[in-house]
C-alpha atoms as a PDB file:
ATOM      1  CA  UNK A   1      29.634  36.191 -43.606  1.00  0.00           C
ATOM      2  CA  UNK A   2      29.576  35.521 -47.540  1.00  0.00           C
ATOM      3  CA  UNK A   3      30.716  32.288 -46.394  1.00  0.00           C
ATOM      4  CA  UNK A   4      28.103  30.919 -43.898  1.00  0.00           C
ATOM      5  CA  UNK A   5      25.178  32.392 -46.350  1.00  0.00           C
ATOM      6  CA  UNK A   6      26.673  30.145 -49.295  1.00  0.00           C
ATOM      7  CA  UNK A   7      26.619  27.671 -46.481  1.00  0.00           C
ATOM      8  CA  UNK A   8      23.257  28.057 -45.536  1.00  0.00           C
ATOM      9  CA  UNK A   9      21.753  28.112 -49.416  1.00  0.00           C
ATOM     10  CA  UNK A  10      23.430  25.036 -50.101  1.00  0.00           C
ATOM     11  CA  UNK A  11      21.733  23.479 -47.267  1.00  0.00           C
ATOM     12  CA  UNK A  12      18.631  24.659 -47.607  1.00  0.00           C
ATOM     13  CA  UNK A  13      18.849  23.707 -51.209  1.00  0.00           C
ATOM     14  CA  UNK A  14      19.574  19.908 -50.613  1.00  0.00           C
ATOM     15  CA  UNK A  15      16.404  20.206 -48.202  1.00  0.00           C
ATOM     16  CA  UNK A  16      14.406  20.863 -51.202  1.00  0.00           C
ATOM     17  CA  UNK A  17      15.951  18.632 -53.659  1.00  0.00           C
ATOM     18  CA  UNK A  18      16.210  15.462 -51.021  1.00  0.00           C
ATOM     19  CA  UNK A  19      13.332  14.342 -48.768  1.00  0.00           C
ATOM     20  CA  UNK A  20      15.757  13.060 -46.201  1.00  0.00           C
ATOM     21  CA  UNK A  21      18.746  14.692 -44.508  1.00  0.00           C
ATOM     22  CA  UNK A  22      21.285  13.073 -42.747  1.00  0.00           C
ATOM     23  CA  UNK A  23      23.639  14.344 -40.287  1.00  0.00           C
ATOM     24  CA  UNK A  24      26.681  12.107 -40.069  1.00  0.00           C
ATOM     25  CA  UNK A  25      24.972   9.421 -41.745  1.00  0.00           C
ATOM     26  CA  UNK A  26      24.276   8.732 -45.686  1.00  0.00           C
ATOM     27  CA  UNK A  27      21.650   6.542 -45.693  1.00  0.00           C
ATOM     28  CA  UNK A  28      18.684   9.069 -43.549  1.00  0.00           C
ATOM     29  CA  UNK A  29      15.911   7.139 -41.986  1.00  0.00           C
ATOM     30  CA  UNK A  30      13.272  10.008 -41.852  1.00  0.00           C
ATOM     31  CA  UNK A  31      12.654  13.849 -42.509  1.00  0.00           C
ATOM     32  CA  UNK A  32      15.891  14.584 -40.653  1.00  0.00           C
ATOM     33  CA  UNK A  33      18.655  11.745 -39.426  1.00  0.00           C
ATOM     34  CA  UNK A  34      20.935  13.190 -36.820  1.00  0.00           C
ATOM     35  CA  UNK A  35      23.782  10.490 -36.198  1.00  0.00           C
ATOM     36  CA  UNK A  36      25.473  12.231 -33.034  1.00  0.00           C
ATOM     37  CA  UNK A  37      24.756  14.305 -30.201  1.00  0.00           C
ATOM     38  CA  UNK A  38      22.169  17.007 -30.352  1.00  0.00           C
ATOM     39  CA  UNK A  39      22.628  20.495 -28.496  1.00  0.00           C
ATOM     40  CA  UNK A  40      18.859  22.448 -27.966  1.00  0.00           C
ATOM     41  CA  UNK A  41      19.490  25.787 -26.632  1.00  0.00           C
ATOM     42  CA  UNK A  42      16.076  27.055 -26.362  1.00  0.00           C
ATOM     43  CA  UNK A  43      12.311  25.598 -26.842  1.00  0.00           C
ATOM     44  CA  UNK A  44      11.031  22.323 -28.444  1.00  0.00           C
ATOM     45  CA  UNK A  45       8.057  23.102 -29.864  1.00  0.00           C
ATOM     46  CA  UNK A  46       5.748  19.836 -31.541  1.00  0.00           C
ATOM     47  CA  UNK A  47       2.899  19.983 -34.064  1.00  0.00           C
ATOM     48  CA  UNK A  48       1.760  23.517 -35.327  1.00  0.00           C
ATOM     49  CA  UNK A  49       2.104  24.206 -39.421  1.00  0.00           C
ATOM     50  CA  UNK A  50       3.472  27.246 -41.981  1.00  0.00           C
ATOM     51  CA  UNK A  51       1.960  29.724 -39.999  1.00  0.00           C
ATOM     52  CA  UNK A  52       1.292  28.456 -36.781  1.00  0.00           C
ATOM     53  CA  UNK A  53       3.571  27.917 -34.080  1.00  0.00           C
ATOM     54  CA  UNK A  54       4.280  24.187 -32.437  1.00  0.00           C
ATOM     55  CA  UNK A  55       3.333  23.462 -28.681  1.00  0.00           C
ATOM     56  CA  UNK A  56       6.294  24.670 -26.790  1.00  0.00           C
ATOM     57  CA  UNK A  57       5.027  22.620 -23.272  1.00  0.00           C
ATOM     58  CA  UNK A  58       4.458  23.802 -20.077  1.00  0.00           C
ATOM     59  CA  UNK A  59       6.699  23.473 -16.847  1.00  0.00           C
ATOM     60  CA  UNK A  60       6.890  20.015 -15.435  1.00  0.00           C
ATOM     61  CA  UNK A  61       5.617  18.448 -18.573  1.00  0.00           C
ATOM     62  CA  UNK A  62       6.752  15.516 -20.634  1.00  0.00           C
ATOM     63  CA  UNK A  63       6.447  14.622 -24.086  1.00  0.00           C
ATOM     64  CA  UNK A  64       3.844  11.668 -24.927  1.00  0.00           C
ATOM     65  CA  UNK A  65       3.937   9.800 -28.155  1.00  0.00           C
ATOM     66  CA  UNK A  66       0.764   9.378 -29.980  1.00  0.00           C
ATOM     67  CA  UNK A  67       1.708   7.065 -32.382  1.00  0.00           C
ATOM     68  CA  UNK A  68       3.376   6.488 -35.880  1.00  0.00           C
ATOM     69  CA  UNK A  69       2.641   9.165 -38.168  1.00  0.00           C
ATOM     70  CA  UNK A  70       1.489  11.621 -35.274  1.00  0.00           C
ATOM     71  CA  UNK A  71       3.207  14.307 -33.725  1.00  0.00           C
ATOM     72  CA  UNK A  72       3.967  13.840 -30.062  1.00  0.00           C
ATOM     73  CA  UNK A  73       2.272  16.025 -27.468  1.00  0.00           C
ATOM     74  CA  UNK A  74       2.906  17.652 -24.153  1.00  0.00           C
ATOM     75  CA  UNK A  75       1.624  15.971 -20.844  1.00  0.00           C
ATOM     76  CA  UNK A  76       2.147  15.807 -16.972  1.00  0.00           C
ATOM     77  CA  UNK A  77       3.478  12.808 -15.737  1.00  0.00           C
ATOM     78  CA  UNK A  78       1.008  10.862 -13.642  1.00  0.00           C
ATOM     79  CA  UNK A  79       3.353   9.084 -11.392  1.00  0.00           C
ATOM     80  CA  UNK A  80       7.077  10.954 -10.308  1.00  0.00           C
ATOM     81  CA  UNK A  81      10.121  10.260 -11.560  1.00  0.00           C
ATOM     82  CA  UNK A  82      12.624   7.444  -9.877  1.00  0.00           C
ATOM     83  CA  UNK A  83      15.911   7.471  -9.149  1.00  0.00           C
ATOM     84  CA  UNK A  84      18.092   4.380  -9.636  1.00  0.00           C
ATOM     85  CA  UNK A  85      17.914   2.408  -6.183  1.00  0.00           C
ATOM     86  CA  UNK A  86      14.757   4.315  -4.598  1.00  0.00           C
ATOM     87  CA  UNK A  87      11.567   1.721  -3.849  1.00  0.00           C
ATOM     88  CA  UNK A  88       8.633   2.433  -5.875  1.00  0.00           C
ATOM     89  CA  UNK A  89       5.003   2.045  -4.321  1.00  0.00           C
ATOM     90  CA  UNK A  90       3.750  -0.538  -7.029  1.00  0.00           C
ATOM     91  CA  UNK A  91       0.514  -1.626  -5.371  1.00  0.00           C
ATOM     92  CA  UNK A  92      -1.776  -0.979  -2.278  1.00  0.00           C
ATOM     93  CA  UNK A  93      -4.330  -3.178  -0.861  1.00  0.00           C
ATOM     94  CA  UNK A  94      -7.145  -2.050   1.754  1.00  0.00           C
ATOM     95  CA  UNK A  95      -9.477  -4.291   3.406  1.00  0.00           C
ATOM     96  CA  UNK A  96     -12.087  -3.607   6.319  1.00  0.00           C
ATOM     97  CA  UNK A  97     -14.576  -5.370   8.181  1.00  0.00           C
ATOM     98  CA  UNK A  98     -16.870  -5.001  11.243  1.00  0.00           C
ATOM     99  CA  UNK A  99     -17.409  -8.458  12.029  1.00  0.00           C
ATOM    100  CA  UNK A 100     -14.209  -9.129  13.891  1.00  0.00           C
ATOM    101  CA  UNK A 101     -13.531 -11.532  16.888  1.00  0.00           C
ATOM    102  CA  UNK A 102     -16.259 -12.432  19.192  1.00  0.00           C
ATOM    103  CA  UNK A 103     -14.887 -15.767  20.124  1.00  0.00           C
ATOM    104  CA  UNK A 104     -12.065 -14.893  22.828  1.00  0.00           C
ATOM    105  CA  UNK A 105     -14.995 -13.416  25.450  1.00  0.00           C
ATOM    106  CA  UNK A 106     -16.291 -14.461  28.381  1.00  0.00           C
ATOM    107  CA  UNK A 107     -15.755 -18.435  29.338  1.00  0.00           C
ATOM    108  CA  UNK A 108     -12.951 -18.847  27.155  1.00  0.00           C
ATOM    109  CA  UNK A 109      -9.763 -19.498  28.631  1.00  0.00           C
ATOM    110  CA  UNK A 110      -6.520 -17.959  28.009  1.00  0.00           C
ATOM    111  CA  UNK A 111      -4.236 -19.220  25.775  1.00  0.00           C
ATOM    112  CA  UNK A 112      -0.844 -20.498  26.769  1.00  0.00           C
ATOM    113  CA  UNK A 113       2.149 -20.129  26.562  1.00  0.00           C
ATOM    114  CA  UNK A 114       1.573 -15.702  27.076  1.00  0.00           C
ATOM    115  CA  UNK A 115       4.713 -15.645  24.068  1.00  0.00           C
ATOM    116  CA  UNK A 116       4.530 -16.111  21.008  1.00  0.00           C
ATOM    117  CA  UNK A 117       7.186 -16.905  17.877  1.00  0.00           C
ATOM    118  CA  UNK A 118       7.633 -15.265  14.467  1.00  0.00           C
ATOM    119  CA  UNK A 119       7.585 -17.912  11.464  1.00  0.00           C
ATOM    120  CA  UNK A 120       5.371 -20.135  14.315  1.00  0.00           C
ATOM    121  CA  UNK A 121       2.342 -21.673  12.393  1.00  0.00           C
ATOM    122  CA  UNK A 122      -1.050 -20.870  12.554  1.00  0.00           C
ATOM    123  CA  UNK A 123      -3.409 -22.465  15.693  1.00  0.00           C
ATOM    124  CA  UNK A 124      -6.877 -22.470  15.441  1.00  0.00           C
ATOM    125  CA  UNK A 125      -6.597 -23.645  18.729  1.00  0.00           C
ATOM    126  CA  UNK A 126      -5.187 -20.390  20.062  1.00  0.00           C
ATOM    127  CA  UNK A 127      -5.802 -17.852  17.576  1.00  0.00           C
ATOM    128  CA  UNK A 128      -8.818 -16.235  15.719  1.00  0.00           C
ATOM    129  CA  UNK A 129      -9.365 -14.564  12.408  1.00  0.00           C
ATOM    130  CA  UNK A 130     -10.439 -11.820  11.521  1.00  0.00           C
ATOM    131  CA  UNK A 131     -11.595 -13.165   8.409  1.00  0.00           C
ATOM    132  CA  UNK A 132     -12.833 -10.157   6.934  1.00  0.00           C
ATOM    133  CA  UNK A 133      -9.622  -8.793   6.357  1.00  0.00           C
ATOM    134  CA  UNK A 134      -7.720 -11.698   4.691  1.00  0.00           C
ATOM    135  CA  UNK A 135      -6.106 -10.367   1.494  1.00  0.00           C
ATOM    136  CA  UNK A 136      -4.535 -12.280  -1.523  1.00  0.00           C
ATOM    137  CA  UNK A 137      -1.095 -10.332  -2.607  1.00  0.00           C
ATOM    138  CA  UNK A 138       1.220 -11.137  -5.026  1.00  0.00           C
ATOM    139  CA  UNK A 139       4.905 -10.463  -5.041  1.00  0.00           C
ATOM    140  CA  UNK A 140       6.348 -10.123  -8.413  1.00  0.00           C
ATOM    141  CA  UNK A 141      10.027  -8.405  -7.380  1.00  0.00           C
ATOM    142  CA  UNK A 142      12.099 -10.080  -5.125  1.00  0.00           C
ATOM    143  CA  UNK A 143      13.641  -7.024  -3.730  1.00  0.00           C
ATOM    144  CA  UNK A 144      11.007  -5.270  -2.565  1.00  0.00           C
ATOM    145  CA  UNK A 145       9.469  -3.820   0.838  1.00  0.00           C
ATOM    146  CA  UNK A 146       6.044  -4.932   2.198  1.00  0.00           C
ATOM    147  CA  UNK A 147       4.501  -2.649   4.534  1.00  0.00           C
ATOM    148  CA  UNK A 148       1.571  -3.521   7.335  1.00  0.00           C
ATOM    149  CA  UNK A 149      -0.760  -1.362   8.913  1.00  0.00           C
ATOM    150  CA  UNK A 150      -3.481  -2.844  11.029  1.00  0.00           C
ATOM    151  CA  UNK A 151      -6.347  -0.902  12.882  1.00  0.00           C
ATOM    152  CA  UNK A 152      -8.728  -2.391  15.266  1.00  0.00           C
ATOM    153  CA  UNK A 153     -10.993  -1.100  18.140  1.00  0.00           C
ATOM    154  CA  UNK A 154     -11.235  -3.491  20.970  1.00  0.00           C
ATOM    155  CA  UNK A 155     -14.098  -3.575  24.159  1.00  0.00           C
ATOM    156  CA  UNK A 156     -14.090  -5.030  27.353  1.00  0.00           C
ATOM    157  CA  UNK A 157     -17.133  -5.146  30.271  1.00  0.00           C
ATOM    158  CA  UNK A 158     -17.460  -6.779  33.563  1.00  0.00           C
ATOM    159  CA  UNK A 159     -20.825  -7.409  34.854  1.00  0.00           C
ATOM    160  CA  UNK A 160     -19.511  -7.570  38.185  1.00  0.00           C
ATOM    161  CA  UNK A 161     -20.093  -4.295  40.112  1.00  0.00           C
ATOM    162  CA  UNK A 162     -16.945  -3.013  41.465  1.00  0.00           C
ATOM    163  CA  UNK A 163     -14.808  -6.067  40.366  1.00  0.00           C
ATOM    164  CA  UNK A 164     -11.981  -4.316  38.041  1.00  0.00           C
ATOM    165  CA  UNK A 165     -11.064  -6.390  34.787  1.00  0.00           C
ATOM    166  CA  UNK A 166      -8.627  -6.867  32.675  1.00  0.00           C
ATOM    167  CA  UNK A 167      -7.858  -8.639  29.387  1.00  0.00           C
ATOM    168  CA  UNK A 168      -4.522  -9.169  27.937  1.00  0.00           C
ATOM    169  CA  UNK A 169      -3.818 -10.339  24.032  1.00  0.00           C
ATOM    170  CA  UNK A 170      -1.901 -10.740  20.997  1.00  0.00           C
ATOM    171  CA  UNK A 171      -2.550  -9.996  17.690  1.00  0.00           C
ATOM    172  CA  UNK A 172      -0.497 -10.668  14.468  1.00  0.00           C
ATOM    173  CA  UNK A 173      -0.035 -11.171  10.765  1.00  0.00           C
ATOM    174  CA  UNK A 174       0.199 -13.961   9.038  1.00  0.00           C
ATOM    175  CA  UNK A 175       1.292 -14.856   5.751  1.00  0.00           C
ATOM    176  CA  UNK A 176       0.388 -18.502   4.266  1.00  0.00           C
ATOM    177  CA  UNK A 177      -0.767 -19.094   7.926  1.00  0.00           C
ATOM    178  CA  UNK A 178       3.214 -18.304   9.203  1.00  0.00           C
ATOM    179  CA  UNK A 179       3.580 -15.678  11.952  1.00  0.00           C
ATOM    180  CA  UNK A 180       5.280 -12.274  10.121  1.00  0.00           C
ATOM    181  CA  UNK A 181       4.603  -9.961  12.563  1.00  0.00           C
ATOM    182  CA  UNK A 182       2.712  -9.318  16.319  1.00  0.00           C
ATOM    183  CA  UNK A 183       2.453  -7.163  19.102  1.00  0.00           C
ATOM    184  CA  UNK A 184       1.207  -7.801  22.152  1.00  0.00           C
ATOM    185  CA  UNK A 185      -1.787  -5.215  23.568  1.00  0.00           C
ATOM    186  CA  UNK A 186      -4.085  -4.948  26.939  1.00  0.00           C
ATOM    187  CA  UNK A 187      -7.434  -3.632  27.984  1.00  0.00           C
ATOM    188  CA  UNK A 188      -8.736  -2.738  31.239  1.00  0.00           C
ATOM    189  CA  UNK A 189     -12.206  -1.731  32.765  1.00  0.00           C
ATOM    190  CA  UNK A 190     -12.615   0.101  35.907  1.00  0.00           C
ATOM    191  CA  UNK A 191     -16.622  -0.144  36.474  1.00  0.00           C
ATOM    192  CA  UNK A 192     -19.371  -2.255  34.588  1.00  0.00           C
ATOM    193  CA  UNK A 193     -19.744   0.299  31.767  1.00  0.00           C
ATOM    194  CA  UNK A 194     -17.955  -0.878  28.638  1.00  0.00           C
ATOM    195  CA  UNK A 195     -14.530   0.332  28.027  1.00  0.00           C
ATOM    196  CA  UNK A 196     -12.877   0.635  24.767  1.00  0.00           C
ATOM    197  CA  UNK A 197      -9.847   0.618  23.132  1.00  0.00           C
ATOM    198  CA  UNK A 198      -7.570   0.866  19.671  1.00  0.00           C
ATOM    199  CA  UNK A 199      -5.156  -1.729  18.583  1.00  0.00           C
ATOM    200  CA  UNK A 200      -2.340  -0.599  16.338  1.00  0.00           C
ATOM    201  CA  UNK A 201       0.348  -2.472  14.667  1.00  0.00           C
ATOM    202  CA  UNK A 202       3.057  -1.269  12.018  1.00  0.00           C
ATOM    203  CA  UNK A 203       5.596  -3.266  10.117  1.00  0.00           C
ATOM    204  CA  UNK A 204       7.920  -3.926   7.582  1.00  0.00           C
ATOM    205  CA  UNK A 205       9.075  -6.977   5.205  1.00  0.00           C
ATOM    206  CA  UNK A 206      12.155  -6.392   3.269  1.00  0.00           C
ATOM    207  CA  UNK A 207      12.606  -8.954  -0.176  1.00  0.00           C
ATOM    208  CA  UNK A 208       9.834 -11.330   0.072  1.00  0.00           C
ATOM    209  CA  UNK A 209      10.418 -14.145  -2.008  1.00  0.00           C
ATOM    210  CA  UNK A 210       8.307 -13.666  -5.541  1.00  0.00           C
ATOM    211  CA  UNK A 211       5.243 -15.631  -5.382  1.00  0.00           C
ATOM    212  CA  UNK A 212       1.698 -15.426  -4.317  1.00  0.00           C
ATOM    213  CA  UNK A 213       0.184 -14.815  -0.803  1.00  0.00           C
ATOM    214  CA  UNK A 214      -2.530 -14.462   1.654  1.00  0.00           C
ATOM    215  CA  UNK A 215      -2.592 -12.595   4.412  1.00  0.00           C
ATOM    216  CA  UNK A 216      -4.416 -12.184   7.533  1.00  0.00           C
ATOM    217  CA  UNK A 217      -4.817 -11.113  10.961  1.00  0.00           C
ATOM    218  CA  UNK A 218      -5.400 -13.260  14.117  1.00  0.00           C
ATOM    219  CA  UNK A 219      -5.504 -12.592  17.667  1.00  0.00           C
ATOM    220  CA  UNK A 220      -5.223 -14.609  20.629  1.00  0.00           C
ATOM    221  CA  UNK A 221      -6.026 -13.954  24.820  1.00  0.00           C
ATOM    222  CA  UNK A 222      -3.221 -14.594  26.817  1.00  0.00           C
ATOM    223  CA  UNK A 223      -4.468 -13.639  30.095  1.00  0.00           C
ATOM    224  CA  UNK A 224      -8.048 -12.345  32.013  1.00  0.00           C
ATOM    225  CA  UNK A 225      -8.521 -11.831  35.129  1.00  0.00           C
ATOM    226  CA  UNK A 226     -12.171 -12.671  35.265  1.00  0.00           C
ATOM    227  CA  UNK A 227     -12.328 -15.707  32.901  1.00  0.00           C
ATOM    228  CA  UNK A 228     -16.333 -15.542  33.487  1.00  0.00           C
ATOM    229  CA  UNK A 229     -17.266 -12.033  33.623  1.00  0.00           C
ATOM    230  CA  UNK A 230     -15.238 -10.467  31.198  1.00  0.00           C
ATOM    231  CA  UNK A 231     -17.058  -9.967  27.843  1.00  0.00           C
ATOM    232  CA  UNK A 232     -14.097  -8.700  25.280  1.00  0.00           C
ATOM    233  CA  UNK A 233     -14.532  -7.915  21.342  1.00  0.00           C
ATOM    234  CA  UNK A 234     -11.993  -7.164  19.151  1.00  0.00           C
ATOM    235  CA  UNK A 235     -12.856  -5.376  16.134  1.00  0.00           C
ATOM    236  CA  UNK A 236     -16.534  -5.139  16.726  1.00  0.00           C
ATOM    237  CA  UNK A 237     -18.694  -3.660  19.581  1.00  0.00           C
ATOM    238  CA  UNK A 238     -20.799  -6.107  22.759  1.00  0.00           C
ATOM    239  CA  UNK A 239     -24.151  -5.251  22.073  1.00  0.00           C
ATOM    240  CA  UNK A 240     -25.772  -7.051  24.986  1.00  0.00           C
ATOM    241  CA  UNK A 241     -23.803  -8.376  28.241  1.00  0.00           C
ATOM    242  CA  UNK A 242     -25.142  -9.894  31.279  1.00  0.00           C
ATOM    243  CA  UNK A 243     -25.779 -12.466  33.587  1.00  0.00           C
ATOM    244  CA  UNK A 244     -29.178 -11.054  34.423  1.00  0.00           C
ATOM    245  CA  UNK A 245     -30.295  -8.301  33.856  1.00  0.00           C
ATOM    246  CA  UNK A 246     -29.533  -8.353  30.467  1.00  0.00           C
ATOM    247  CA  UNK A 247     -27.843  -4.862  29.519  1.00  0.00           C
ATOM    248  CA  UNK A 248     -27.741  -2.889  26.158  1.00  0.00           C
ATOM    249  CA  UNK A 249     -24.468  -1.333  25.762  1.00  0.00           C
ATOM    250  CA  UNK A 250     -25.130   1.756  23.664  1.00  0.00           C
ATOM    251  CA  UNK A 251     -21.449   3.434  24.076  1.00  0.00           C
ATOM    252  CA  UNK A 252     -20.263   2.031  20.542  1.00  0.00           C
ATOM    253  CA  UNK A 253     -21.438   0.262  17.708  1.00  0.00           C
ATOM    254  CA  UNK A 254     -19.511  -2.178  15.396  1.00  0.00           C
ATOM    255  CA  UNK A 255     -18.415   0.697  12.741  1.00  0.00           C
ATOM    256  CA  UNK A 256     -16.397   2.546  15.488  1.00  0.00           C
ATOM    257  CA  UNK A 257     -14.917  -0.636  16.407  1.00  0.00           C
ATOM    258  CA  UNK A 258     -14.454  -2.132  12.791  1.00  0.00           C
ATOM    259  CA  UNK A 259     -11.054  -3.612  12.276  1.00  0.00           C
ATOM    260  CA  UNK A 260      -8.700  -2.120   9.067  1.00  0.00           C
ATOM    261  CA  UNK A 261      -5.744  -4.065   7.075  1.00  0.00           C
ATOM    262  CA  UNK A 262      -3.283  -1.930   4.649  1.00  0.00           C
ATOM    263  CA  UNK A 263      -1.006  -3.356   2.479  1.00  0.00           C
ATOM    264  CA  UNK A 264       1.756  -1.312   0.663  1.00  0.00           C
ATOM    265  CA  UNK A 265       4.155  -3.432  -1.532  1.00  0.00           C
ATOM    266  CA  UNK A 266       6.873  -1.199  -2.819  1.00  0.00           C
ATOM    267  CA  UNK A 267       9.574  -2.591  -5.868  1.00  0.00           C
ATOM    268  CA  UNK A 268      13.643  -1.217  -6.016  1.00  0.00           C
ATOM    269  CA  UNK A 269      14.103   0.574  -9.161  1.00  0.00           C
ATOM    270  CA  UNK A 270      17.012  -0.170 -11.185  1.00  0.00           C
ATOM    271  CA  UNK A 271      17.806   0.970 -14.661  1.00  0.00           C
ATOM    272  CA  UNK A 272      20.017  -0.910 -16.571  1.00  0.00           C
ATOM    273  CA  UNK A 273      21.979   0.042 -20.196  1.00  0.00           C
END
């Protein structure tokens, strides 16, 4: 015991007389300079003085630096904490609109052929935008995941009394006006009141090149069984349908029916030495 207190005075006493103390090192770089591993058993406590005690931290809490010359302080962490080789979400982009496609209704024909491609090109011929819900992205990982969600509500009315109807489509995503992803999707009415309906579609890119993008959704008709009499929206409601009488259609309105895009782009973290 007479040994460790000399031990302990002659430490404390080259505290006082030196500014610096190293540990495994002579040449200290600050206050204290541990060159080595360094063992805490029991709290870290930051700032406080002679008489006050230092922060100790909370559960869940990291510490923050607030600069040179200040101590650091205890925070939560805003965002969790990644494993090596788990996908991060790094960015999220949400788009709506209640304009959507009014173009594919009655007296338009069917587009051919009923399949389509992915990677095919874009066809104003065949398909319509939604152009509300075209969104620029940009891909700065190249191992990554890109995740689609699309939402749309969809209508269909026959003014023919009795005369069932029926309206088959496509819709997809494209990205720089290439095909990435479609499903196909089909409506039908029973009796001249309008009948709606929700379009879904769901999926996933893995490691799209880096680079800049814009994306959008487009539908197509690839069938109708009254090419006449069969008023169709997607993404937006048919206020008025006919031949005469002219008829209000006061079942929906275009914000029930508006069309949504979601874009999640997530990055693989790695951690190198």
């Amino acid at each position: 015991m007479k040994y460790t207190g000399t031990l302990i005075l002659t430490f404390l006493m080259f505290m006082k007389m030196f500014s610096q103390v190293g540990i495994n090192t002579a040449t200290p770089k600050s206050t204290l300079d541990v060159n080595g591993d360094l063992a805490l058993r029991k709290a870290l406590s930051v700032g406080g003085t002679d008489v006050v005690n230092g922060d100790k931290g909370s559960v869940d809490q990291v510490l923050v630096s607030k600069g040179a010359g200040q101590p650091p302080v205890w925070r939560y962490a805003n965002i969790p904490f990644m494993e090596n080789s788990q996908y991060k979400l790094i960015n999220t982009y949400l788009k709506t609109d209640q304009t959507g496609i009014t173009t594919l209704s009655n007296s338009v024909a069917a587009s051919s052929p009923v399949t389509s491609n992915l990677n095919e090109d874009f066809d104003p011929a065949k398909w319509a935008k939604i152009t509300g819900l075209s969104i620029p992205v940009e891909i700065k990982a190249s191992q990554n995941k890109i995740t689609y969600q699309v939402q749309s509500g969809v209508e269909l009315v026959n003014k023919v009394a009795g005369a069932g109807s029926s309206v088959d489509f496509i819709c997809g995503i494209f990205k720089n006006d290439k095909l990435v992803a479609l499903r196909p999707d089909g409506i039908a009415a029973i009796d001249t009141a309008p009948t709606q309906s929700i379009f879904t579609l769901n999926y996933t890119e893995e490691n799209v090149p880096i680079g800049n993008y814009t994306v959008d959704v487009a539908c197509r008709k690839i069938s109708s069984s009254d090419v006449t009499n069969n008023y169709f929206r997607i993404g937006v409601n048919i206020p008025t349908y006919g031949p005469t009488p002219i008829l209000t259609n006061n079942s929906s309105n275009a914000f029930s029916l508006r069309s949504l895009l979601k874009i999640d782009i997530a990055e693989l973290v790695t951690y190198t030495n």
